[in-house]
C-alpha atoms as a PDB file:
ATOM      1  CA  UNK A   1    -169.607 -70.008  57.348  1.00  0.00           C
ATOM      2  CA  UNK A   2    -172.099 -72.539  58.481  1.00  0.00           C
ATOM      3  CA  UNK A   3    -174.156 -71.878  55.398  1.00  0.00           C
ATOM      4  CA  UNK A   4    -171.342 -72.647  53.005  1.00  0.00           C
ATOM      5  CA  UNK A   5    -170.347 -75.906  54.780  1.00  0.00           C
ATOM      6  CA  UNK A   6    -174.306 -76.614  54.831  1.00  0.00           C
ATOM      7  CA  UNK A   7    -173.744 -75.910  50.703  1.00  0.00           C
ATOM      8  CA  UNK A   8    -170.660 -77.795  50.257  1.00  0.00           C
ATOM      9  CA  UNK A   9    -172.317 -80.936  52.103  1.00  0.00           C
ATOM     10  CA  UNK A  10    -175.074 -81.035  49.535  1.00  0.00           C
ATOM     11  CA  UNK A  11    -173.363 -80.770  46.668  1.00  0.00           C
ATOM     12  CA  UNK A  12    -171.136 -83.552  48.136  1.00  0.00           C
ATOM     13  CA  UNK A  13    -174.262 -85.347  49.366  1.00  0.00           C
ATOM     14  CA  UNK A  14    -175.685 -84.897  45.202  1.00  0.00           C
ATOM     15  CA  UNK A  15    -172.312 -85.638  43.797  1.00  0.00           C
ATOM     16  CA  UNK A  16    -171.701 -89.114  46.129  1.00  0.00           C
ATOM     17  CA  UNK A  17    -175.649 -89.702  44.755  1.00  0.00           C
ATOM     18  CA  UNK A  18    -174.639 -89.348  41.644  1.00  0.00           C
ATOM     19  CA  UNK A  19    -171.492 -90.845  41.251  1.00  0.00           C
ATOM     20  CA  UNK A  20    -173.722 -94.170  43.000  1.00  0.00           C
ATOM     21  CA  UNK A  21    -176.129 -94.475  40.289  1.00  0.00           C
ATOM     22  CA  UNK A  22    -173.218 -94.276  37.668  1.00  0.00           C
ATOM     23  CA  UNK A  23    -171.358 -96.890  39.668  1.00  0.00           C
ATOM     24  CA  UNK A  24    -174.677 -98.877  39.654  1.00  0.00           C
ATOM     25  CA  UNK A  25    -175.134 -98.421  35.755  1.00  0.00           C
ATOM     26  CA  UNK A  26    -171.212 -99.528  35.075  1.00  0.00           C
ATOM     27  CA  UNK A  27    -171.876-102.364  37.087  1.00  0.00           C
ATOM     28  CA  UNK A  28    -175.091-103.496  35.208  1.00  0.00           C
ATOM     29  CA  UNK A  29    -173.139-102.589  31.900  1.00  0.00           C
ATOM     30  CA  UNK A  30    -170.144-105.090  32.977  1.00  0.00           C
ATOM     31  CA  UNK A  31    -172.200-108.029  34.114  1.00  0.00           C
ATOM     32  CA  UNK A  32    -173.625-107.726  30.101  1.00  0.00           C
ATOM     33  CA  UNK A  33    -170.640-107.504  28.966  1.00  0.00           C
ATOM     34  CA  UNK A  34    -169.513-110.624  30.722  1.00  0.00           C
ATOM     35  CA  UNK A  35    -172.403-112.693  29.731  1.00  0.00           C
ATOM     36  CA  UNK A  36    -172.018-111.254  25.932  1.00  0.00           C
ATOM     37  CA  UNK A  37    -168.473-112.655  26.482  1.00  0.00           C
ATOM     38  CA  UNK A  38    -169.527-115.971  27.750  1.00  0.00           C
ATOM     39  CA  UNK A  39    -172.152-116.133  25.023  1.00  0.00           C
ATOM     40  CA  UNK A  40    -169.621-115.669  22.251  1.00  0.00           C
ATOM     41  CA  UNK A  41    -167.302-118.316  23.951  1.00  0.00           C
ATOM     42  CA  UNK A  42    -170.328-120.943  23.992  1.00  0.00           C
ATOM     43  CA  UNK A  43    -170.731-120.074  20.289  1.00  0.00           C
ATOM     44  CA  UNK A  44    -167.564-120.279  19.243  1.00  0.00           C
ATOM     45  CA  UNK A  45    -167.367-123.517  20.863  1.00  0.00           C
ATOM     46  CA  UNK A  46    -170.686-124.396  19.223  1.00  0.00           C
ATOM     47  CA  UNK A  47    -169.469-123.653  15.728  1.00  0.00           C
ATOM     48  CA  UNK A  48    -166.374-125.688  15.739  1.00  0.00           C
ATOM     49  CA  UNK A  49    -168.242-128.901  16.524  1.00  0.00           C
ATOM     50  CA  UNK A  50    -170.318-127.628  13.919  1.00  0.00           C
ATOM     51  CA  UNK A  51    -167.470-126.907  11.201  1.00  0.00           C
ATOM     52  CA  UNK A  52    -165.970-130.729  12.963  1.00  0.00           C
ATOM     53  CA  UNK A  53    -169.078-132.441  11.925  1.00  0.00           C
ATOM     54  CA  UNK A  54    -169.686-130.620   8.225  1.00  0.00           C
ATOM     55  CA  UNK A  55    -165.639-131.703   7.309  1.00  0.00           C
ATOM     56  CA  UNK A  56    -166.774-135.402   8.589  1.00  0.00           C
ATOM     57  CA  UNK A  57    -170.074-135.283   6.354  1.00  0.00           C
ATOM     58  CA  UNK A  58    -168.268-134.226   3.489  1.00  0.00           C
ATOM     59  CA  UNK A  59    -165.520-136.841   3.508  1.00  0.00           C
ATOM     60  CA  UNK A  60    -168.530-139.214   3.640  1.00  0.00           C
ATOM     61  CA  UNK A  61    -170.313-137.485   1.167  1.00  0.00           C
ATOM     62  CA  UNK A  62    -167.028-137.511  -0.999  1.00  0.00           C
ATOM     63  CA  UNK A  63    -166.678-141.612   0.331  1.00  0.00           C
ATOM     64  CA  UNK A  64    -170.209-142.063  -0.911  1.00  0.00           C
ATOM     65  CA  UNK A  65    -170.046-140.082  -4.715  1.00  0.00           C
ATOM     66  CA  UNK A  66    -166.988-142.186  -5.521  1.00  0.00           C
ATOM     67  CA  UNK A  67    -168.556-145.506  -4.449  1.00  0.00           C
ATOM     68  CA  UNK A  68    -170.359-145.754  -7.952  1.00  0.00           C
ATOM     69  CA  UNK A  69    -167.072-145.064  -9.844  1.00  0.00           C
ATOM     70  CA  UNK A  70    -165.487-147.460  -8.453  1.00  0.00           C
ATOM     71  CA  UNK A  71    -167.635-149.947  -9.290  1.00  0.00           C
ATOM     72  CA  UNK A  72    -168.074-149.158 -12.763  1.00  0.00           C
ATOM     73  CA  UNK A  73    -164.441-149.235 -13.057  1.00  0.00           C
ATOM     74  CA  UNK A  74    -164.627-152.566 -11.915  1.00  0.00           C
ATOM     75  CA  UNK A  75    -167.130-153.201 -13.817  1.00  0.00           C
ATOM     76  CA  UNK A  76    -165.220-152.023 -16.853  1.00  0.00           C
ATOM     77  CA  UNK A  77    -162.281-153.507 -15.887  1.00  0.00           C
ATOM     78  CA  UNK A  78    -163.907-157.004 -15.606  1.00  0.00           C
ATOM     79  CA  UNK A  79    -165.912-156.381 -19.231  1.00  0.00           C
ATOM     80  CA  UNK A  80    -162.265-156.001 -20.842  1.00  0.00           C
ATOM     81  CA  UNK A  81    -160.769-159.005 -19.124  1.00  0.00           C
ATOM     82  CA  UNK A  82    -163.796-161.011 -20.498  1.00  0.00           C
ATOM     83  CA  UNK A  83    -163.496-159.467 -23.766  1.00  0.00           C
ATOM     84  CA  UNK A  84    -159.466-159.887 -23.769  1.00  0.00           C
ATOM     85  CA  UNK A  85    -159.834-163.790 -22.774  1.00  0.00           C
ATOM     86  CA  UNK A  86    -162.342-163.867 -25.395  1.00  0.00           C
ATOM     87  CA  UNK A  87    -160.585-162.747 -27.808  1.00  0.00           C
ATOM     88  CA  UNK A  88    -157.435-165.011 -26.837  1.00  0.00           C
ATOM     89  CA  UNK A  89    -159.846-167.746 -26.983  1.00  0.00           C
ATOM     90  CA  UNK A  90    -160.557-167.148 -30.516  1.00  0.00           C
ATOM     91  CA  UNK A  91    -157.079-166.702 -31.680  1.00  0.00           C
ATOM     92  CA  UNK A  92    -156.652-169.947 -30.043  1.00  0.00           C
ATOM     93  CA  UNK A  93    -159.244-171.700 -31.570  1.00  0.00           C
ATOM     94  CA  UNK A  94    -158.599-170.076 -34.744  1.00  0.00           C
ATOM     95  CA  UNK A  95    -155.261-170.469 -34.653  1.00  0.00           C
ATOM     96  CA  UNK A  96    -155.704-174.279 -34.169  1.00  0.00           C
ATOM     97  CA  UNK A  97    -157.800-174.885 -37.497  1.00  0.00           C
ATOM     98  CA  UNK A  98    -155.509-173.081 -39.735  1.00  0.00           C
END
């Protein structure tokens, strides 16, 4: 009887040895996983200022390529007036001789 309890100790004594290093290797496995997790977080973060500031360079950039049609526009628009008062002008003056 003494021999089977001396048995049933060691196999205990090998399972509880056992069933340590697993709990050790779970543990290790967990604390990655919860700096994976806080890595992702800091990325995601990361990446939204990131997306933030590529929207706000592309309404400049947008702000910036229609800057020179505008002023050509203007410029167009002041190149008819010119034209149109010239053109008034000589009716006027034209006008006035016949």
């Amino acid at each position: 009887m003494e021999q089977e309890w001396s048995g049933r100790i060691t196999a205990l004594e090998e399972r509880v040895s056992s069933n340590i290093r697993r709990i050790g290797a779970l543990e290790q496995s967990q604390e990655t996983l919860r700096r994976l997790a806080t890595a992702v977080e800091v990325l995601a973060t990361k990446q939204e200022t990131v997306a933030e500031s590529v929207a706000r360079l592309g309404e400049k950039m947008d702000a910036l390529e229609r800057r020179p049609g505008k002023r050509w526009d203007g410029l167009v628009d002041k190149v008819l007036l010119i034209l149109a008062g010239a053109f008034v002008t000589f009716l006027l003056t034209r006008g006035g001789t016949l």
